[in-house]
PDB file of N, CA and C in Angstrom:
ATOM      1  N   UNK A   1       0.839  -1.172   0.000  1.00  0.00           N
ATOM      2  CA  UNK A   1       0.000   0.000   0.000  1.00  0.00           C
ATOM      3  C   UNK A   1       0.890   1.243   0.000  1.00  0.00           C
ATOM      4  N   UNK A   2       0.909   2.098  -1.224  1.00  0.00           N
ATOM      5  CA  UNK A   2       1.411   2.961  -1.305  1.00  0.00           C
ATOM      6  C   UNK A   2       0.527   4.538  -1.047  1.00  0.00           C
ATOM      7  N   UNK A   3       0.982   5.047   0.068  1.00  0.00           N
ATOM      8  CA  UNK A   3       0.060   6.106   0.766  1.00  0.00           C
ATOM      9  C   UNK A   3       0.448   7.371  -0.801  1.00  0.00           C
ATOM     10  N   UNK A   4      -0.656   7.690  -0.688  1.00  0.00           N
ATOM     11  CA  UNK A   4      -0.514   9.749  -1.778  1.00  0.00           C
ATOM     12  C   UNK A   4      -1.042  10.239  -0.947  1.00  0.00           C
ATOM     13  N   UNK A   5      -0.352  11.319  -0.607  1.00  0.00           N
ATOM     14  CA  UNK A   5      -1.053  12.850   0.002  1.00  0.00           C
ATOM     15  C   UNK A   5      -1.666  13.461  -0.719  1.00  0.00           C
ATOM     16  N   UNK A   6      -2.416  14.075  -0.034  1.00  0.00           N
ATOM     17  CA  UNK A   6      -3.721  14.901  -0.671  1.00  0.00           C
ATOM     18  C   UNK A   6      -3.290  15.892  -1.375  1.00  0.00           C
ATOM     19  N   UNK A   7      -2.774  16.312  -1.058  1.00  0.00           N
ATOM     20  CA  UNK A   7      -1.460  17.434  -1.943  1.00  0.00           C
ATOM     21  C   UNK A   7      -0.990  17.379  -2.814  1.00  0.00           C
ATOM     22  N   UNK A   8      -0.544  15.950  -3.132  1.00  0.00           N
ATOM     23  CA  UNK A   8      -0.071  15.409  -4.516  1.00  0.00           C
ATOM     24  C   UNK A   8      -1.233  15.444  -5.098  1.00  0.00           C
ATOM     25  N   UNK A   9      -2.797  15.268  -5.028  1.00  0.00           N
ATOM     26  CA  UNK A   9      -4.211  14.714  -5.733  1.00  0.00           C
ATOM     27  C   UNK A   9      -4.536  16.227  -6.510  1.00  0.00           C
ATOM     28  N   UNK A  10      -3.967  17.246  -5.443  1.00  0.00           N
ATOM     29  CA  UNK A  10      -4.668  18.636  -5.721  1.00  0.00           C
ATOM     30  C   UNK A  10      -3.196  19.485  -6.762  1.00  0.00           C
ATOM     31  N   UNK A  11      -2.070  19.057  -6.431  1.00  0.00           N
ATOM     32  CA  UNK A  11      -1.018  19.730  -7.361  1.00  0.00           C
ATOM     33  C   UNK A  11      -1.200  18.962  -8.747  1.00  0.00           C
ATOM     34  N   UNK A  12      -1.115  17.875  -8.970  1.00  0.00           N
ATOM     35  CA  UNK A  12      -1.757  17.156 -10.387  1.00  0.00           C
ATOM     36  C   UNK A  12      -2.646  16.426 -10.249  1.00  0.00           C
ATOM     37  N   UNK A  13      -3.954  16.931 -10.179  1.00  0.00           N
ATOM     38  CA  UNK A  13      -5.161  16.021 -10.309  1.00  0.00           C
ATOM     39  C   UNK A  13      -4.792  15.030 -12.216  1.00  0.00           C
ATOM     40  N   UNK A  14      -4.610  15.429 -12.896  1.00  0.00           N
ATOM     41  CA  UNK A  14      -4.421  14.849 -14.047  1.00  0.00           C
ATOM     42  C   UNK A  14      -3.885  13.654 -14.232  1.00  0.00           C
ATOM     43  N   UNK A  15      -2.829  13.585 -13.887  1.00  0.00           N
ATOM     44  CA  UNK A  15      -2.217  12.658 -13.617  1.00  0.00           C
ATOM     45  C   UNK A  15      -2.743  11.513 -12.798  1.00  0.00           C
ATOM     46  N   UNK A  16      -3.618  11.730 -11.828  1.00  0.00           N
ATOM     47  CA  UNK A  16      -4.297  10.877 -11.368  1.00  0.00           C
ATOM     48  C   UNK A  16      -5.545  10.054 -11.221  1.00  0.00           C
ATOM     49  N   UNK A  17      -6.233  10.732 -12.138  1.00  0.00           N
ATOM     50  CA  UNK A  17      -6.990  10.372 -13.110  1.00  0.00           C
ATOM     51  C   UNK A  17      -7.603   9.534 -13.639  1.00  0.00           C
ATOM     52  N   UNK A  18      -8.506   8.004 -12.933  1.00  0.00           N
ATOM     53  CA  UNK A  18      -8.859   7.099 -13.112  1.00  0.00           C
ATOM     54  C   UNK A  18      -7.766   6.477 -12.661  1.00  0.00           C
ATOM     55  N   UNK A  19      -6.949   6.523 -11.607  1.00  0.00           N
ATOM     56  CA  UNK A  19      -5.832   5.453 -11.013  1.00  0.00           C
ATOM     57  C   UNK A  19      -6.295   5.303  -9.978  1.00  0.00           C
ATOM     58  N   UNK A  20      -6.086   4.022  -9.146  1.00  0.00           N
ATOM     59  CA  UNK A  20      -6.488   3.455  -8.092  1.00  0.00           C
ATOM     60  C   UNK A  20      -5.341   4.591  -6.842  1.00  0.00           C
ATOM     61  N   UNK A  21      -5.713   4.920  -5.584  1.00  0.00           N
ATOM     62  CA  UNK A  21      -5.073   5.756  -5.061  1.00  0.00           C
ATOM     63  C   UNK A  21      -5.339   5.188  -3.490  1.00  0.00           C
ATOM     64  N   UNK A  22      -4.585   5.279  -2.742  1.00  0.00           N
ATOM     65  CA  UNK A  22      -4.558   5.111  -1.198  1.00  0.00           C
ATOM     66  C   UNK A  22      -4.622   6.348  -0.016  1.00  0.00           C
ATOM     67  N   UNK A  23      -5.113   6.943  -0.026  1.00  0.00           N
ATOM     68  CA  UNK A  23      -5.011   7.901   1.104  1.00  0.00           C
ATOM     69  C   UNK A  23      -5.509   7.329   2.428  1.00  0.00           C
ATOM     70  N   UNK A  24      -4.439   8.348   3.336  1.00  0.00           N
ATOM     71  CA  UNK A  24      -5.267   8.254   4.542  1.00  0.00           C
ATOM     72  C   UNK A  24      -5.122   9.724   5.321  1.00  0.00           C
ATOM     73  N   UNK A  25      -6.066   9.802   6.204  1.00  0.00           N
ATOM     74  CA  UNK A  25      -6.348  10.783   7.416  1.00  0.00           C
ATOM     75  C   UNK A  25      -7.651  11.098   8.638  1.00  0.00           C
ATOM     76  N   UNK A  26      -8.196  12.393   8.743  1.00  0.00           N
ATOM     77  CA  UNK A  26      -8.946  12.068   9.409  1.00  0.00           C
ATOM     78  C   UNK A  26     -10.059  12.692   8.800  1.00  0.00           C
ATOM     79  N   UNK A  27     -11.346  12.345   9.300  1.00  0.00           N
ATOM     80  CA  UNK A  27     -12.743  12.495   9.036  1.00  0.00           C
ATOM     81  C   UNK A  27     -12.926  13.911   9.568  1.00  0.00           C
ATOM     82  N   UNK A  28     -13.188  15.065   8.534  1.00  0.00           N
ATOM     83  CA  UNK A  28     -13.961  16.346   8.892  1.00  0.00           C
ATOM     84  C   UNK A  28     -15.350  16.469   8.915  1.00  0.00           C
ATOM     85  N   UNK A  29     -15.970  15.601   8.097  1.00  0.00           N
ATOM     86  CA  UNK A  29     -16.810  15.544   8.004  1.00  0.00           C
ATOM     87  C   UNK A  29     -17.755  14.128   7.361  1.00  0.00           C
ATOM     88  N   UNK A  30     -19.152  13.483   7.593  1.00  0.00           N
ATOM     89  CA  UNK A  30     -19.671  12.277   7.111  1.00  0.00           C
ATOM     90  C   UNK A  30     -21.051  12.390   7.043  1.00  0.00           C
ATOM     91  N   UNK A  31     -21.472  12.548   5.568  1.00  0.00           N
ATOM     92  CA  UNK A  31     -23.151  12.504   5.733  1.00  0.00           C
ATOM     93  C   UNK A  31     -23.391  10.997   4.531  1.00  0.00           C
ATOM     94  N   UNK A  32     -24.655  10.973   4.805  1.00  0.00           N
ATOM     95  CA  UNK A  32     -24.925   9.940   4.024  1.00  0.00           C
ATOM     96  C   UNK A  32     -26.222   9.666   4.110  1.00  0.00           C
ATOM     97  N   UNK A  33     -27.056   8.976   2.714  1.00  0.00           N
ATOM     98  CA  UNK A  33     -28.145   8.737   2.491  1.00  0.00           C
ATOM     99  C   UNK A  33     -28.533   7.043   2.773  1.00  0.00           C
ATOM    100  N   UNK A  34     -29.390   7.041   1.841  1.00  0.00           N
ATOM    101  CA  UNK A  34     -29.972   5.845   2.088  1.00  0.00           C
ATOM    102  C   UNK A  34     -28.904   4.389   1.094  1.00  0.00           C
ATOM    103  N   UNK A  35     -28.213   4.866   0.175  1.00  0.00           N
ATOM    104  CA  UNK A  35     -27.140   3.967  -0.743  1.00  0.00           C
ATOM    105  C   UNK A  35     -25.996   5.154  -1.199  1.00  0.00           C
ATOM    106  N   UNK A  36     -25.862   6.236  -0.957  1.00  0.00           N
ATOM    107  CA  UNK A  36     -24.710   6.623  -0.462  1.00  0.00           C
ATOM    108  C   UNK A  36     -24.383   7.702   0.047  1.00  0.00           C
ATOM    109  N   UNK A  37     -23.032   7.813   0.073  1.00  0.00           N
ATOM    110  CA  UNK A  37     -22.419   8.644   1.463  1.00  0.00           C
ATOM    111  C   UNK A  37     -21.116   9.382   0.626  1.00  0.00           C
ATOM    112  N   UNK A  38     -20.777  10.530   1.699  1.00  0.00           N
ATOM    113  CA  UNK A  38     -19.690  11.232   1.341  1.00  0.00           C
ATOM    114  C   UNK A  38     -18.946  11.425   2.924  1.00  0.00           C
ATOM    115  N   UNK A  39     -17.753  11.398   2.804  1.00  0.00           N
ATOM    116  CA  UNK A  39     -16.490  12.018   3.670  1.00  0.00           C
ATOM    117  C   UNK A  39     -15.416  12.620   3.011  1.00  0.00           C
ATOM    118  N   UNK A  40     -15.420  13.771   3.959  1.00  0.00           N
ATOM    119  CA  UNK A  40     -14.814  15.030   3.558  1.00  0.00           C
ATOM    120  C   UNK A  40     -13.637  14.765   4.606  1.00  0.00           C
ATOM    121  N   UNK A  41     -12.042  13.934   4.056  1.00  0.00           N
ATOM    122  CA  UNK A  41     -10.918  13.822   4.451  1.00  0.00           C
ATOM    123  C   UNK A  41      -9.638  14.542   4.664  1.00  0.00           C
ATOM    124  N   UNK A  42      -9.103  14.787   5.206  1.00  0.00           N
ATOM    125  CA  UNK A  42      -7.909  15.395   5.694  1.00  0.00           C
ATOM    126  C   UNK A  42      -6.714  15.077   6.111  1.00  0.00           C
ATOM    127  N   UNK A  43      -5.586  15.023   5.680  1.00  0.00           N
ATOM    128  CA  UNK A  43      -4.508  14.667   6.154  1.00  0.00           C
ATOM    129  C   UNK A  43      -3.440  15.802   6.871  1.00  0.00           C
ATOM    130  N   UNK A  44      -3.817  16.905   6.295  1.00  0.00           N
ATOM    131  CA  UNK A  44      -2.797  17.509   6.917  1.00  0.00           C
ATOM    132  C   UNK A  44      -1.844  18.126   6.121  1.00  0.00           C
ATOM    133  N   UNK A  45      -1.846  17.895   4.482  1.00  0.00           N
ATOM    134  CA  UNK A  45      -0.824  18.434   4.179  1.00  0.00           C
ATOM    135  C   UNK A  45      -0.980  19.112   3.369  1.00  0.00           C
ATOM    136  N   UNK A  46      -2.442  19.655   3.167  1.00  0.00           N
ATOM    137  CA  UNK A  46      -3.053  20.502   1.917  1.00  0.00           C
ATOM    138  C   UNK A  46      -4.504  21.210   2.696  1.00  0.00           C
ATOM    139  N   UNK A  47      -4.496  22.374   2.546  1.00  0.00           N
ATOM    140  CA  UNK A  47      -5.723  22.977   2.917  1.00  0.00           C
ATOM    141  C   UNK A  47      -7.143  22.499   2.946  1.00  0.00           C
ATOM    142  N   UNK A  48      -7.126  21.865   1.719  1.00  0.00           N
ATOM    143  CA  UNK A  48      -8.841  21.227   0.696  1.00  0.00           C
ATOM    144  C   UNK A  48      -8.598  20.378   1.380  1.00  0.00           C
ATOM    145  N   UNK A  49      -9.881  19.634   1.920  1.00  0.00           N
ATOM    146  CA  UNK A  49     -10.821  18.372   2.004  1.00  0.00           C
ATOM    147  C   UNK A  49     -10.420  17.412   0.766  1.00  0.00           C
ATOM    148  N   UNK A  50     -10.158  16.453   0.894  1.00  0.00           N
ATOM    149  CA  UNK A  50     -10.611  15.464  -0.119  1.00  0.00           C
ATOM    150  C   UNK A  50     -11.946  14.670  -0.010  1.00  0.00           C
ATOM    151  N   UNK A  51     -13.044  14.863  -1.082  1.00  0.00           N
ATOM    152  CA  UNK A  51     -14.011  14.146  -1.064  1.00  0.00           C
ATOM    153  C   UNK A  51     -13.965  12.644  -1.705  1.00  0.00           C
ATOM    154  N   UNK A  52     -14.573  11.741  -0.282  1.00  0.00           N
ATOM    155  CA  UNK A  52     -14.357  10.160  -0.510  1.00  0.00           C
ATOM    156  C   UNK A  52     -15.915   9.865  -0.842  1.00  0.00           C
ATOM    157  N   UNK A  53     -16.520   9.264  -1.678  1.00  0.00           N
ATOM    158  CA  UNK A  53     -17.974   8.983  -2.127  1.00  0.00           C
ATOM    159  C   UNK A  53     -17.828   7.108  -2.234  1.00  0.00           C
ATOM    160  N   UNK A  54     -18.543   7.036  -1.177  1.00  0.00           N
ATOM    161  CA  UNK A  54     -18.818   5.199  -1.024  1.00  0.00           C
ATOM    162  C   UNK A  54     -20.259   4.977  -1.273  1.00  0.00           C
ATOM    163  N   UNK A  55     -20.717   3.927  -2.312  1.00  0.00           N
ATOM    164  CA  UNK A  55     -22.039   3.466  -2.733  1.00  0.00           C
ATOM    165  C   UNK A  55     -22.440   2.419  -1.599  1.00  0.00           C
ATOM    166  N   UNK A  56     -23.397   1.715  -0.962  1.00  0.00           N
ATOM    167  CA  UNK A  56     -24.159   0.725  -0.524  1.00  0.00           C
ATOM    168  C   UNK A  56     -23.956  -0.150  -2.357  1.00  0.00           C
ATOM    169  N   UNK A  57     -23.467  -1.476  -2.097  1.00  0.00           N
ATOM    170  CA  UNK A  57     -23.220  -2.023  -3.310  1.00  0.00           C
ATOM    171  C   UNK A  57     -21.425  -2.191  -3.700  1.00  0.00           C
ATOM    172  N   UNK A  58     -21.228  -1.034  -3.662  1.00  0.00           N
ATOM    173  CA  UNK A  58     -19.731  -1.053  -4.085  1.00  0.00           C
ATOM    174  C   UNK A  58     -19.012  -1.652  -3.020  1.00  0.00           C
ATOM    175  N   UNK A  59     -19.219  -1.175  -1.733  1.00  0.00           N
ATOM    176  CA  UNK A  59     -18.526  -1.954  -0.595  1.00  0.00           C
ATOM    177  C   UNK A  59     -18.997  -2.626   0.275  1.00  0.00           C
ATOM    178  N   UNK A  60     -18.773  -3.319   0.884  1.00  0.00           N
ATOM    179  CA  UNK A  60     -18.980  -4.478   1.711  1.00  0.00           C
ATOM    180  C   UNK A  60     -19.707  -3.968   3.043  1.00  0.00           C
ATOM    181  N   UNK A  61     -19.097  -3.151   3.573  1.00  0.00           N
ATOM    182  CA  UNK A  61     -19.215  -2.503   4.836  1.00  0.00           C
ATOM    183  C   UNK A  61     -19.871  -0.928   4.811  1.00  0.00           C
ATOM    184  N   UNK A  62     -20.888  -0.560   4.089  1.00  0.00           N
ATOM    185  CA  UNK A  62     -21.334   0.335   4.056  1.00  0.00           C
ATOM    186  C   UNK A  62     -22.125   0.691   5.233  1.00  0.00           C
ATOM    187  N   UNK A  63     -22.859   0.292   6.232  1.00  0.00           N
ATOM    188  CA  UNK A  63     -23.336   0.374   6.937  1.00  0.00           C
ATOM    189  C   UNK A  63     -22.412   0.884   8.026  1.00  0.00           C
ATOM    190  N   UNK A  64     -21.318   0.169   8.273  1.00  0.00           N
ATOM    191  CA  UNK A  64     -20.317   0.358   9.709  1.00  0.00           C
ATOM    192  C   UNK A  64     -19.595   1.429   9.066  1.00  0.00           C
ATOM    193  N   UNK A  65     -19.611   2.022   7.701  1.00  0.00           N
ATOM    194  CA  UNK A  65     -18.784   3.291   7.050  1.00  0.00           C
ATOM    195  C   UNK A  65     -19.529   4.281   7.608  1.00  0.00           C
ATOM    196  N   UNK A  66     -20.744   4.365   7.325  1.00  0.00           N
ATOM    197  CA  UNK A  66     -22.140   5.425   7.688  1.00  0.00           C
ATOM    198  C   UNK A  66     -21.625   6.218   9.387  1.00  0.00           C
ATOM    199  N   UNK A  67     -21.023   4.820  10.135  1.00  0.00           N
ATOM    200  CA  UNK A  67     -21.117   4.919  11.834  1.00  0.00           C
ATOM    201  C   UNK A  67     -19.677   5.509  11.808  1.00  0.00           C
ATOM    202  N   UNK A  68     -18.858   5.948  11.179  1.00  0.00           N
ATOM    203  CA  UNK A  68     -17.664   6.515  11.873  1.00  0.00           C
ATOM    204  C   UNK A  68     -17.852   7.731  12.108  1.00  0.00           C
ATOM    205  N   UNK A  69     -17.375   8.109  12.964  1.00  0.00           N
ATOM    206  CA  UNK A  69     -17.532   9.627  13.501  1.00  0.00           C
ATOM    207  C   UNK A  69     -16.181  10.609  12.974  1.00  0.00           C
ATOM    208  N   UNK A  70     -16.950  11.772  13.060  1.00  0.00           N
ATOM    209  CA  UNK A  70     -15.783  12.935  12.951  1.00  0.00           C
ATOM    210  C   UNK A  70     -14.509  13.033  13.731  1.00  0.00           C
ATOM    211  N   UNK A  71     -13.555  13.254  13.222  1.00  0.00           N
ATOM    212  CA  UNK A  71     -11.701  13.161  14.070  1.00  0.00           C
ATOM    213  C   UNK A  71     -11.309  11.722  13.680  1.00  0.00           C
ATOM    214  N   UNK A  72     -12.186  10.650  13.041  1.00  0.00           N
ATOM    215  CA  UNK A  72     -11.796   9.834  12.913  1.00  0.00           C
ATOM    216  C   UNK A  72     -10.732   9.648  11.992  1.00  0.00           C
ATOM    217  N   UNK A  73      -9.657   8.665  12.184  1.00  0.00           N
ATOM    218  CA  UNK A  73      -8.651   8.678  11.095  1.00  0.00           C
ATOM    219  C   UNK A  73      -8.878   6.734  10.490  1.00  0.00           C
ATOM    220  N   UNK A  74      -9.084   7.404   9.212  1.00  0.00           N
ATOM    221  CA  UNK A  74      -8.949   6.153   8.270  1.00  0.00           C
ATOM    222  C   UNK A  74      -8.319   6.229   7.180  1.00  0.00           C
ATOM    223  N   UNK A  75      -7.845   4.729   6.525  1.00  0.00           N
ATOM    224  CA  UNK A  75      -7.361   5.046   5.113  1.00  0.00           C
ATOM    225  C   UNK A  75      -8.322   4.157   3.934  1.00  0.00           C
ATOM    226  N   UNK A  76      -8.415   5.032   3.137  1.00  0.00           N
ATOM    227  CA  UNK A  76      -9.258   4.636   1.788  1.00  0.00           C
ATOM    228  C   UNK A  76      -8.837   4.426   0.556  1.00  0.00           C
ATOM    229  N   UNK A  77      -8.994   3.204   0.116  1.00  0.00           N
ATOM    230  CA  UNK A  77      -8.854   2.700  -1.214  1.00  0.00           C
ATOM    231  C   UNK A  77      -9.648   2.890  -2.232  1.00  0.00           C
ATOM    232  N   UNK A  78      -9.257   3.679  -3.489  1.00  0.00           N
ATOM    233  CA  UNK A  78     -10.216   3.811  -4.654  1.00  0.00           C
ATOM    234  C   UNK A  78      -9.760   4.520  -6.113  1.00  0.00           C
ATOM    235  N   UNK A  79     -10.651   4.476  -7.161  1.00  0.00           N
ATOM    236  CA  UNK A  79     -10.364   4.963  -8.176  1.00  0.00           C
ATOM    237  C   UNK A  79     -10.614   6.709  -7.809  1.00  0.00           C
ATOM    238  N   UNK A  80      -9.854   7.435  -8.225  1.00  0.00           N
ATOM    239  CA  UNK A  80      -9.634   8.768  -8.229  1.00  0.00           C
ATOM    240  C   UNK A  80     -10.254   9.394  -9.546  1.00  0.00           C
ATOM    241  N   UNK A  81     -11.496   9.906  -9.528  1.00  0.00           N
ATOM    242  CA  UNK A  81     -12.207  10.692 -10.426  1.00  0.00           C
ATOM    243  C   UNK A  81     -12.208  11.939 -10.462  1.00  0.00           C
ATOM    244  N   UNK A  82     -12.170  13.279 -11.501  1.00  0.00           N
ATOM    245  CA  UNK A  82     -11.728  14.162 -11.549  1.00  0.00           C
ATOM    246  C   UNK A  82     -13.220  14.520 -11.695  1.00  0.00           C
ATOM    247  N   UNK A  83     -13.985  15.971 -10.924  1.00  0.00           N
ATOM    248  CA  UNK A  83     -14.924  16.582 -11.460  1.00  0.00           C
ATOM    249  C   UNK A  83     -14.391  17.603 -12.529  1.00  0.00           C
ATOM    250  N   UNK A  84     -15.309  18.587 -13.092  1.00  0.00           N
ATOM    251  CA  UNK A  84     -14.782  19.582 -13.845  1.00  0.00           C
ATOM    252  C   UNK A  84     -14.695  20.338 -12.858  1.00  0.00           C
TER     253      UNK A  84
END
């Protein structure tokens, strides 16, 4: 598991770009619906939030994702999608 800082995601988002990516830090924030959810992540080494978007379906553990609380520190595995 090769960790990227959030910093690296936000200095070349391009580059990263449909690649599988590892971050970790802590939870600023966690809302979520009925099949999915967003957390707004932080590590520490870039101002911006990174937004993490987990489906009910895509992962296994969506339910016990829903229950983590804020300050929490986790690390997340996923494809890295660029908005406009």
């Amino acid at each position: 598991m090769k960790r990227t800082e959030i910093r690296q995601l936000f200095a070349a988002p391009e580059s990263f770009d449909g690649a599988e990516v590892t971050v970790c830090g802590w939870v600023r924030t966690i809302r979520d619906s009925k099949a999915i959810g967003f957390i707004e992540l932080n590590d520490g080494t870039f101002f911006k939030n990174l937004q993490i978007v987990f489906e009910d379906g895509a992962i296994e553990n969506f339910k016990e994702v829903c229950k983590i609380g804020v300050g929490s520190s986790i690390t997340c595995r996923g494809t890295l999608v660029e908005t406009p």
